[in-house]
N, C-alpha and C. Protein backbone atom coordinates (compact mmCIF):
# COMPACT_ATOMS: atom_id res chain seq x y z
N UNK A 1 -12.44 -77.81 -16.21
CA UNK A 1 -11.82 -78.48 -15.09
C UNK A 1 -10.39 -77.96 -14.92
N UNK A 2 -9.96 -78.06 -13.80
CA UNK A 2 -8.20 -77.63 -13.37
C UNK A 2 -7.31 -79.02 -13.02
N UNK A 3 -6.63 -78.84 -13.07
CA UNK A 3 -6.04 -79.98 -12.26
C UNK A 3 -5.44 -79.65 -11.23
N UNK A 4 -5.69 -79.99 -9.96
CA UNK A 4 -4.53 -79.12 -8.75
C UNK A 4 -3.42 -79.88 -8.52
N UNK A 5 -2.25 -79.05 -8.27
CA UNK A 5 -0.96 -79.60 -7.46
C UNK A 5 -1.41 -80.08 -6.11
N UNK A 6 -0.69 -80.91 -5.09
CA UNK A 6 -0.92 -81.58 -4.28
C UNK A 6 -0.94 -79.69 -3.26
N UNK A 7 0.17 -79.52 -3.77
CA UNK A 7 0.54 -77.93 -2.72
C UNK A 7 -0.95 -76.74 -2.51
N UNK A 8 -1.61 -76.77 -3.85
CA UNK A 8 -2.81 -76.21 -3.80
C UNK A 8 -3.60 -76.79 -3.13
N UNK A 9 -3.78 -77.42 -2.64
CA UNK A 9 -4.73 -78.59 -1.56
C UNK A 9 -4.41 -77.87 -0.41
N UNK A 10 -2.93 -78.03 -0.08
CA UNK A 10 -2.29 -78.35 1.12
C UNK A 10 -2.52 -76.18 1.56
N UNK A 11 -2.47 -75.86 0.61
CA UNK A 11 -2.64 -73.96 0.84
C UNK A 11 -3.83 -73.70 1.19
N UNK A 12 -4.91 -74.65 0.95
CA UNK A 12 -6.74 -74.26 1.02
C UNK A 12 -6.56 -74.96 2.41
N UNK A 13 -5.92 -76.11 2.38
CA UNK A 13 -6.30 -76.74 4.16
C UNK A 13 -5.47 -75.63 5.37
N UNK A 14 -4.45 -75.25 4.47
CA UNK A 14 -3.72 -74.31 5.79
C UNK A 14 -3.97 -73.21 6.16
N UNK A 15 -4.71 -72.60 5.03
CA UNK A 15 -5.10 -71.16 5.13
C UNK A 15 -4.41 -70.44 4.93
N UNK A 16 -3.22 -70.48 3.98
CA UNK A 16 -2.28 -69.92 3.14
C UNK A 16 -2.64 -68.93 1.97
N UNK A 17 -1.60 -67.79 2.02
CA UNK A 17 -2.13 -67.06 0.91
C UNK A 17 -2.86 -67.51 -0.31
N UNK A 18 -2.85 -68.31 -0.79
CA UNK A 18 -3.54 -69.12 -1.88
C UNK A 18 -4.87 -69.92 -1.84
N UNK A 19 -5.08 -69.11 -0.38
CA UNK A 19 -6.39 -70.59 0.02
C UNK A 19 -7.70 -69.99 -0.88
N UNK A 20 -8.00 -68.59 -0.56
CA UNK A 20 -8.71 -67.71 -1.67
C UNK A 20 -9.45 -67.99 -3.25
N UNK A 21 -7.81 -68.39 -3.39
CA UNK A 21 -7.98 -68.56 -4.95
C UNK A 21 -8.06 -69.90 -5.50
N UNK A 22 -7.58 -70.93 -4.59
CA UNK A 22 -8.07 -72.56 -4.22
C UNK A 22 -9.65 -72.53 -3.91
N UNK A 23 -10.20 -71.52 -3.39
CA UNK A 23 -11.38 -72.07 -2.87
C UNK A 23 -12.29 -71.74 -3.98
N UNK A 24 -11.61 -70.30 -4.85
CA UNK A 24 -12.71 -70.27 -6.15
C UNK A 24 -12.27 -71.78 -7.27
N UNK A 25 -11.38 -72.09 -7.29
CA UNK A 25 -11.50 -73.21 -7.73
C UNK A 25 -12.22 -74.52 -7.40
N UNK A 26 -11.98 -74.86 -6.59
CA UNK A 26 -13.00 -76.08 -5.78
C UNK A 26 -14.30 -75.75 -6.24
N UNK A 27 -14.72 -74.73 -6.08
CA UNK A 27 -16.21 -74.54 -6.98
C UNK A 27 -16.43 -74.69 -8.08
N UNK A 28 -15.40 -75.03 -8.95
CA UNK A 28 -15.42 -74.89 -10.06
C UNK A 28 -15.22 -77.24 -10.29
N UNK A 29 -15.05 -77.48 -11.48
CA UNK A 29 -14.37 -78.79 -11.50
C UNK A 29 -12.98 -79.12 -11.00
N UNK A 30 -12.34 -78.58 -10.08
CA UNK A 30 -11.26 -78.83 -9.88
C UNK A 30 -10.92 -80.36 -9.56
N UNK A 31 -9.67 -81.07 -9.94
CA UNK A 31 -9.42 -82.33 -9.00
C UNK A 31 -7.93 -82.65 -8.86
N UNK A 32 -7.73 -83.95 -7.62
CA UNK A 32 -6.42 -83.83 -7.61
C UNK A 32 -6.36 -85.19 -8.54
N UNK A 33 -4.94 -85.51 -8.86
CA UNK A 33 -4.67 -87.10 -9.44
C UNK A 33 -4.93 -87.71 -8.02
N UNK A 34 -4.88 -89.19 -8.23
CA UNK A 34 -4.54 -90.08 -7.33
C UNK A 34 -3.58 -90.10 -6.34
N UNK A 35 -2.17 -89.72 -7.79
CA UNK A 35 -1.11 -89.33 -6.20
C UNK A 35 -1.15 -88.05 -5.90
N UNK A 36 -1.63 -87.24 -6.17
CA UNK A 36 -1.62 -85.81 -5.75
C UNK A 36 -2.65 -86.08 -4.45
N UNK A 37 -3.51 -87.00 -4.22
CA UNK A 37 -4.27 -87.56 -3.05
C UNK A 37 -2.82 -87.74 -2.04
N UNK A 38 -2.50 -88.83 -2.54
CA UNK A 38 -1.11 -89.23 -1.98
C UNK A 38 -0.30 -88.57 -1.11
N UNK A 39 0.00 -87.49 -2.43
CA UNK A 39 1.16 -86.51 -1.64
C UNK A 39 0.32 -85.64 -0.68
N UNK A 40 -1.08 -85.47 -0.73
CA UNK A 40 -1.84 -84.38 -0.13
C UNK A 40 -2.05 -84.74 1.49
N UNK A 41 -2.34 -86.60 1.79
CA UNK A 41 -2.25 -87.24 2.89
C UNK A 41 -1.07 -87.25 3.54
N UNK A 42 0.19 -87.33 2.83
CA UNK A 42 1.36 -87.53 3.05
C UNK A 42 2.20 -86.85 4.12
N UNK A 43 1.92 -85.11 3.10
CA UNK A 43 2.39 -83.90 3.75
C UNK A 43 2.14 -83.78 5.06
N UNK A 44 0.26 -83.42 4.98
CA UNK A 44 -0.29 -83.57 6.12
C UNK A 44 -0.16 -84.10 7.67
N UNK A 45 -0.34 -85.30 7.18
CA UNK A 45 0.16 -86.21 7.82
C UNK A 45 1.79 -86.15 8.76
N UNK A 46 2.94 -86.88 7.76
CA UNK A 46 3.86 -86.64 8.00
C UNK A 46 4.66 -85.11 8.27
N UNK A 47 4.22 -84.07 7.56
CA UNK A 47 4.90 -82.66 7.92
C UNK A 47 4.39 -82.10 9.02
N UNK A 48 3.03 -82.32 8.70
CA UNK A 48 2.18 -80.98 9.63
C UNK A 48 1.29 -81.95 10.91
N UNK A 49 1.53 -82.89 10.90
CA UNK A 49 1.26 -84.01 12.54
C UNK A 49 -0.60 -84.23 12.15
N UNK A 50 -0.89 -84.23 11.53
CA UNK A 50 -2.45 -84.22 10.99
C UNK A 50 -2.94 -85.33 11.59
N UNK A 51 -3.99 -86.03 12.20
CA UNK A 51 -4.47 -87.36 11.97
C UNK A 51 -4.90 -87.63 10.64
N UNK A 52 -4.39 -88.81 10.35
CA UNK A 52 -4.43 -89.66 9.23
C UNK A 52 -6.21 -89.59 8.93
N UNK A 53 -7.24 -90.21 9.86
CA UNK A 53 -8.38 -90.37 9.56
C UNK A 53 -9.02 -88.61 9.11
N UNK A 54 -8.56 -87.76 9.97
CA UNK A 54 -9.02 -85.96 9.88
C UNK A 54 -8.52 -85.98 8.07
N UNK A 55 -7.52 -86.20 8.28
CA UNK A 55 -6.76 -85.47 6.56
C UNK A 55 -7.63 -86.20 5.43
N UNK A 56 -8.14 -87.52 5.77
CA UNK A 56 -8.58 -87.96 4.31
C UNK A 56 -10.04 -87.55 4.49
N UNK A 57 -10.88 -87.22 5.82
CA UNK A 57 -11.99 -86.74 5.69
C UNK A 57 -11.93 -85.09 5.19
N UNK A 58 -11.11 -84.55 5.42
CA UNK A 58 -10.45 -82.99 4.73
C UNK A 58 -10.63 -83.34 3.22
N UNK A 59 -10.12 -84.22 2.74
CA UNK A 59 -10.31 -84.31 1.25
C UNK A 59 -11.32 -84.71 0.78
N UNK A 60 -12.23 -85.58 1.90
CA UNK A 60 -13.19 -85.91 1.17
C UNK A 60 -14.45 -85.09 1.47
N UNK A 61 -14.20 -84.13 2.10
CA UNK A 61 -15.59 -83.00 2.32
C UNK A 61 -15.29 -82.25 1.21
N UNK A 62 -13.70 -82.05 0.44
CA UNK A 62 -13.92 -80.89 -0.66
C UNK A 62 -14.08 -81.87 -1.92
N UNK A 63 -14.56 -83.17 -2.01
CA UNK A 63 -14.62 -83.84 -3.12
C UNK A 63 -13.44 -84.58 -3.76
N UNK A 64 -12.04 -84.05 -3.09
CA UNK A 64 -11.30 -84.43 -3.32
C UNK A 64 -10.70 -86.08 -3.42
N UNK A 65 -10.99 -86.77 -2.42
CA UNK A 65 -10.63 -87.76 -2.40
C UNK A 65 -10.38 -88.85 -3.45
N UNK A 66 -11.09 -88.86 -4.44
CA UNK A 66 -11.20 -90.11 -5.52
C UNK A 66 -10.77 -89.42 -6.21
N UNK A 67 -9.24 -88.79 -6.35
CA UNK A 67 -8.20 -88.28 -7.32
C UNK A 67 -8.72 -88.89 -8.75
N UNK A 68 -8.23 -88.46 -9.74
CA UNK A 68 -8.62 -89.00 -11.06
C UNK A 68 -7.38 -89.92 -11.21
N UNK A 69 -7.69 -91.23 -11.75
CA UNK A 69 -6.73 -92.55 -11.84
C UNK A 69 -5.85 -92.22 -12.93
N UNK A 70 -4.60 -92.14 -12.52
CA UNK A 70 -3.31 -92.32 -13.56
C UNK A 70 -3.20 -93.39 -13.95
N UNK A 71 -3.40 -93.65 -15.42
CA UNK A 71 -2.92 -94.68 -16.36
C UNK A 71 -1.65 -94.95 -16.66
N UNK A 72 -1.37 -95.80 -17.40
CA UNK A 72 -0.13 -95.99 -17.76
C UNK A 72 0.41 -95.15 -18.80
N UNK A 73 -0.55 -94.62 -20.13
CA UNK A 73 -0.05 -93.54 -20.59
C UNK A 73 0.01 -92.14 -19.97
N UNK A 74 -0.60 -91.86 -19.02
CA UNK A 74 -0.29 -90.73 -18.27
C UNK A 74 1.26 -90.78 -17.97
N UNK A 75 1.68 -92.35 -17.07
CA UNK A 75 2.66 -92.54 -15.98
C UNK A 75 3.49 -92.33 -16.70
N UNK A 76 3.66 -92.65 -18.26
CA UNK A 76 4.75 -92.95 -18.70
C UNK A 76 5.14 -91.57 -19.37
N UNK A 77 4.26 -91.28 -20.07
CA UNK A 77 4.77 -89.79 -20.50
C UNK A 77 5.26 -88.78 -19.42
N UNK A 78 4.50 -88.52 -18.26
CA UNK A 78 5.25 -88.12 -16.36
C UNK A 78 6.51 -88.52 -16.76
N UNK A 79 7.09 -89.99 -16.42
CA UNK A 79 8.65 -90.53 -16.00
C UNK A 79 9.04 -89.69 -17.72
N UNK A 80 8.86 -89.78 -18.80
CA UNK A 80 9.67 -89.17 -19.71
C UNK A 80 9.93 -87.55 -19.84
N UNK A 81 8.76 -86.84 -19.21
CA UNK A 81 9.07 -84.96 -19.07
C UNK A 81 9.56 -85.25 -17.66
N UNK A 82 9.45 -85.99 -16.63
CA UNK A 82 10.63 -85.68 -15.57
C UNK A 82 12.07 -85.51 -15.94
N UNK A 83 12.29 -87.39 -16.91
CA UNK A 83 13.67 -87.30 -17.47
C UNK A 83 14.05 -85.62 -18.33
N UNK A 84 13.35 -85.31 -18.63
CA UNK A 84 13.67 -84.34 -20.09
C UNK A 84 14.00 -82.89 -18.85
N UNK A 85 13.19 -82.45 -18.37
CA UNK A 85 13.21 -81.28 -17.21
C UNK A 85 13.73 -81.36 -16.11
N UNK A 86 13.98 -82.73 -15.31
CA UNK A 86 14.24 -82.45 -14.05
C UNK A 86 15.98 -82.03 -13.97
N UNK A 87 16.21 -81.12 -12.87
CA UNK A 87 17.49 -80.62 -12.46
C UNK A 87 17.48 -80.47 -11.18
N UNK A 88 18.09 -81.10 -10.05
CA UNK A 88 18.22 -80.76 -8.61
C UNK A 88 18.58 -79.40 -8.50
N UNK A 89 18.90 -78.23 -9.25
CA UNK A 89 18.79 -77.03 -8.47
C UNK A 89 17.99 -76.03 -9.84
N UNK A 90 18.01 -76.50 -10.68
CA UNK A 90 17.20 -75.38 -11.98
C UNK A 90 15.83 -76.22 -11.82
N UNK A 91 15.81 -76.95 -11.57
CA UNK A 91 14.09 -77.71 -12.56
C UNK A 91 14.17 -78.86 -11.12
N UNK A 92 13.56 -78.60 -9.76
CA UNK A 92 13.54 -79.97 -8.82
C UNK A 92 12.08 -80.27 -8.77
N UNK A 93 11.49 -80.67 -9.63
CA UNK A 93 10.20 -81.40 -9.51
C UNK A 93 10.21 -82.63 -9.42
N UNK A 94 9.60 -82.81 -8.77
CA UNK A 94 9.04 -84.09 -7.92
C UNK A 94 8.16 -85.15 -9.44
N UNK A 95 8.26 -86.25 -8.93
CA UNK A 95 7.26 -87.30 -10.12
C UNK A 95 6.02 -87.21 -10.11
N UNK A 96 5.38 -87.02 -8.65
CA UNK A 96 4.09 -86.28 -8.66
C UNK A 96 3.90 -84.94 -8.95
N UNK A 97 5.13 -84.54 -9.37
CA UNK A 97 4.55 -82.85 -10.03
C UNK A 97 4.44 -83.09 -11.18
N UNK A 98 5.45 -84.22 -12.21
CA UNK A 98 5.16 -84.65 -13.30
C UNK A 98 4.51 -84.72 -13.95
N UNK A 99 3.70 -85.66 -12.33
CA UNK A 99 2.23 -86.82 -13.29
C UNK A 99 1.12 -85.92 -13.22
N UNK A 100 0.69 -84.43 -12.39
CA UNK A 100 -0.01 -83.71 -12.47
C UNK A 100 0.04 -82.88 -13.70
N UNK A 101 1.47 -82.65 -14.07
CA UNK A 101 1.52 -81.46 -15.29
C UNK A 101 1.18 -82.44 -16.60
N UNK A 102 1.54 -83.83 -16.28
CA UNK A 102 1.47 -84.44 -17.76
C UNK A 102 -0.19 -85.38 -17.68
N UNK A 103 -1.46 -84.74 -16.43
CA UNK A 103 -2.34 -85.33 -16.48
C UNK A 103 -3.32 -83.93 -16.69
N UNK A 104 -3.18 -82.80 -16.48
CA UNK A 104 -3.55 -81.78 -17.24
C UNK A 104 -3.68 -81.68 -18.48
N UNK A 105 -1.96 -81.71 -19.15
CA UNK A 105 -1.89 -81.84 -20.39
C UNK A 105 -2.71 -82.80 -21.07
N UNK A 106 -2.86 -84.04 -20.55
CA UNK A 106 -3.55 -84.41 -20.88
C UNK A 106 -4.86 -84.65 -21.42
N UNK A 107 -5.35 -84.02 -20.45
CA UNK A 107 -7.12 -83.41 -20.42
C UNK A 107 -7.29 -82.40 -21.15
N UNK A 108 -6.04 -81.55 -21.64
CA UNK A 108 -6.34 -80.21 -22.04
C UNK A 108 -6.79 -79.15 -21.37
N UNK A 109 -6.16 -78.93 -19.97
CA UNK A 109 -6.99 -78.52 -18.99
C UNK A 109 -5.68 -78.09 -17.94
N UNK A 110 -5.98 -76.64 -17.55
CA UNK A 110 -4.95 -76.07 -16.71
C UNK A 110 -4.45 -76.72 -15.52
N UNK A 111 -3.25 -76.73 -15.09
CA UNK A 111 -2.95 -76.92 -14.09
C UNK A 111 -2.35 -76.00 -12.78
N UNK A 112 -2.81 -75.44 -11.39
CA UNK A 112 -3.37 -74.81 -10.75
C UNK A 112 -1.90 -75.08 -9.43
N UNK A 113 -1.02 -74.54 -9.40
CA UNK A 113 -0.04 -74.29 -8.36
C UNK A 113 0.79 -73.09 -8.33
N UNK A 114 1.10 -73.27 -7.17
CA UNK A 114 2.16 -72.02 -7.31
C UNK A 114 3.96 -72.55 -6.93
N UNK A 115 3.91 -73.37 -7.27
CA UNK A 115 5.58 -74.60 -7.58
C UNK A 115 6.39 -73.59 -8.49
N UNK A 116 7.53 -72.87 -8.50
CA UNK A 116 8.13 -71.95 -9.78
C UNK A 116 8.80 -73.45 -10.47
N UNK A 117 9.06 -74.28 -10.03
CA UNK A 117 9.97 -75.15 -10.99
C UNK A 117 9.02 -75.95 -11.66
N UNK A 118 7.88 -76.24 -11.22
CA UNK A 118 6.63 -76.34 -11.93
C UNK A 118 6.00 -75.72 -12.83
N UNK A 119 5.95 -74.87 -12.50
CA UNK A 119 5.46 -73.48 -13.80
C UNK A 119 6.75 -73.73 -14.36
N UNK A 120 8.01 -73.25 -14.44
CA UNK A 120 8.88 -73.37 -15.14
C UNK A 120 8.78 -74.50 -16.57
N UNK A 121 8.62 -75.64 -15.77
CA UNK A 121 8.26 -76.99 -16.88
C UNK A 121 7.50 -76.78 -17.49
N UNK A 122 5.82 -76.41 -16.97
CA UNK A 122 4.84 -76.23 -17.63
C UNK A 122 4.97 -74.96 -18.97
N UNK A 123 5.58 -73.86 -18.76
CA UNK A 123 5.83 -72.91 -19.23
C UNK A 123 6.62 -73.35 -20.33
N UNK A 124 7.87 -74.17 -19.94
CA UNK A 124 8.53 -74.73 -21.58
C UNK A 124 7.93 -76.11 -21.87
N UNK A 125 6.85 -76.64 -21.30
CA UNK A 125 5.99 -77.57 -21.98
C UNK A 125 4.81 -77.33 -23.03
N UNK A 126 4.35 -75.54 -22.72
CA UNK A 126 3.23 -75.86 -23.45
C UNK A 126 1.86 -75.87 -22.67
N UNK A 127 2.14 -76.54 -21.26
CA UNK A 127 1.21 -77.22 -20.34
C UNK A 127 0.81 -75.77 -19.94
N UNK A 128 -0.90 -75.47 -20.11
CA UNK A 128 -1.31 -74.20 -19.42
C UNK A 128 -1.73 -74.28 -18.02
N UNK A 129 -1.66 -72.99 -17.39
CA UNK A 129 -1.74 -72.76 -15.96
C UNK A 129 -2.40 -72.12 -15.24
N UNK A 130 -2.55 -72.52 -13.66
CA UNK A 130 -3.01 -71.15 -13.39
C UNK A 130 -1.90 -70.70 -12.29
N UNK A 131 -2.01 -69.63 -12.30
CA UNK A 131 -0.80 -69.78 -11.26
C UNK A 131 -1.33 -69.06 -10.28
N UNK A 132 -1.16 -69.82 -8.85
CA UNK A 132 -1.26 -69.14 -7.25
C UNK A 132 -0.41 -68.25 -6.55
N UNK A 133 -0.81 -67.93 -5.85
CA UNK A 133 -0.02 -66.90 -5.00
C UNK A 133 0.82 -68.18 -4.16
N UNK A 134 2.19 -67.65 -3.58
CA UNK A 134 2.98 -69.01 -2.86
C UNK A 134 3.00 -68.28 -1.41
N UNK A 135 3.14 -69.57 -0.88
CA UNK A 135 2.88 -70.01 0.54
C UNK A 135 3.59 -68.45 1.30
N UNK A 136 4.66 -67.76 0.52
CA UNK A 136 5.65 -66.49 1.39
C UNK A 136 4.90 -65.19 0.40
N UNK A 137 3.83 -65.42 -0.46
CA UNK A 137 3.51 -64.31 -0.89
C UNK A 137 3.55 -64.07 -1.85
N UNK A 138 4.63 -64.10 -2.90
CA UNK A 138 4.88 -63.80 -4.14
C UNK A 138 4.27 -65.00 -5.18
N UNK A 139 4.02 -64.37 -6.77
CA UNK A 139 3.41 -65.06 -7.56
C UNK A 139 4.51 -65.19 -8.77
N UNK A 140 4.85 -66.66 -8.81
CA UNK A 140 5.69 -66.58 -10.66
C UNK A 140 5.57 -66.25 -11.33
N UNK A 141 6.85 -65.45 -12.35
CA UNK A 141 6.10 -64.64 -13.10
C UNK A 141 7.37 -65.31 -13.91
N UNK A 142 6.61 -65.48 -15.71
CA UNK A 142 7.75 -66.26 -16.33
C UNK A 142 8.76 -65.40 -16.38
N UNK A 143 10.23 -66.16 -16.39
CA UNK A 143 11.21 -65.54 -16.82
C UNK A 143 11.92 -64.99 -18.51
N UNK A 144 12.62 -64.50 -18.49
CA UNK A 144 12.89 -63.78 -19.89
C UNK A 144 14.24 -63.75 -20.25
């Protein structure tokens, strides 16, 4: 199984360089969390003018919809590697990028974006990956 970022969703619905390599995933066990549902309606929705009813049937033709449920030990270990990593200009991940990297980890099971401040965390977490091509083309490559 993978775990996807909300952004890997949002690259397979747009048809973004990454949709490719999203779509060999979806064949595979891929899923989002709950809020990675969240953020996936959200974007949609609010960024890109989506209808609300279109976007959640979008998720639910790729299986997506019934995100896997964040617990409280998920949530809480998330809010503690946010505290530990987050930086508004070195490390700006989001709490739902958190709760995805620390619900992977969890499972033992990669997690699937192309976020560099994401990989970044994941990379000094430990947390394995896969990493996508991003929305302008280029792919993270760790730093040294």
């Amino acid at each position: 199984m993978t775990v996807l970022d909300a952004f890997a969703v949002i690259a397979y619905l747009r048809a973004e360089p990454a949709a490719g390599e999203v779509r060999r995933l979806l064949k595979t066990d891929a899923q989002l969390t709950s809020v990675g549902v969240a953020e996936v309606l959200d974007h949609l929705v609010r960024v890109f003018g989506a209808d609300e009813e279109e976007a959640a049937l979008d998720l639910a033709q790729l299986g997506l919809l019934e995100g896997t449920v964040v617990d409280s030990t998920v949530g809480a270990a998330a809010g503690r590697l946010r505290a530990r990593r987050y930086h508004r200009a070195r490390c700006a991940v989001s709490m739902a990028d958190c709760i995805a990297a620390q619900a992977a980890r969890s499972k033992g099971e990669p997690l699937a974006t192309s976020d560099p401040h994401l990989l970044d965390l994941c990379h000094a977490e430990g947390i394995p990956t896969v990493v996508l091509t991003g929305s302008d083309g280029p792919r993270w490559t760790k730093a040294d």
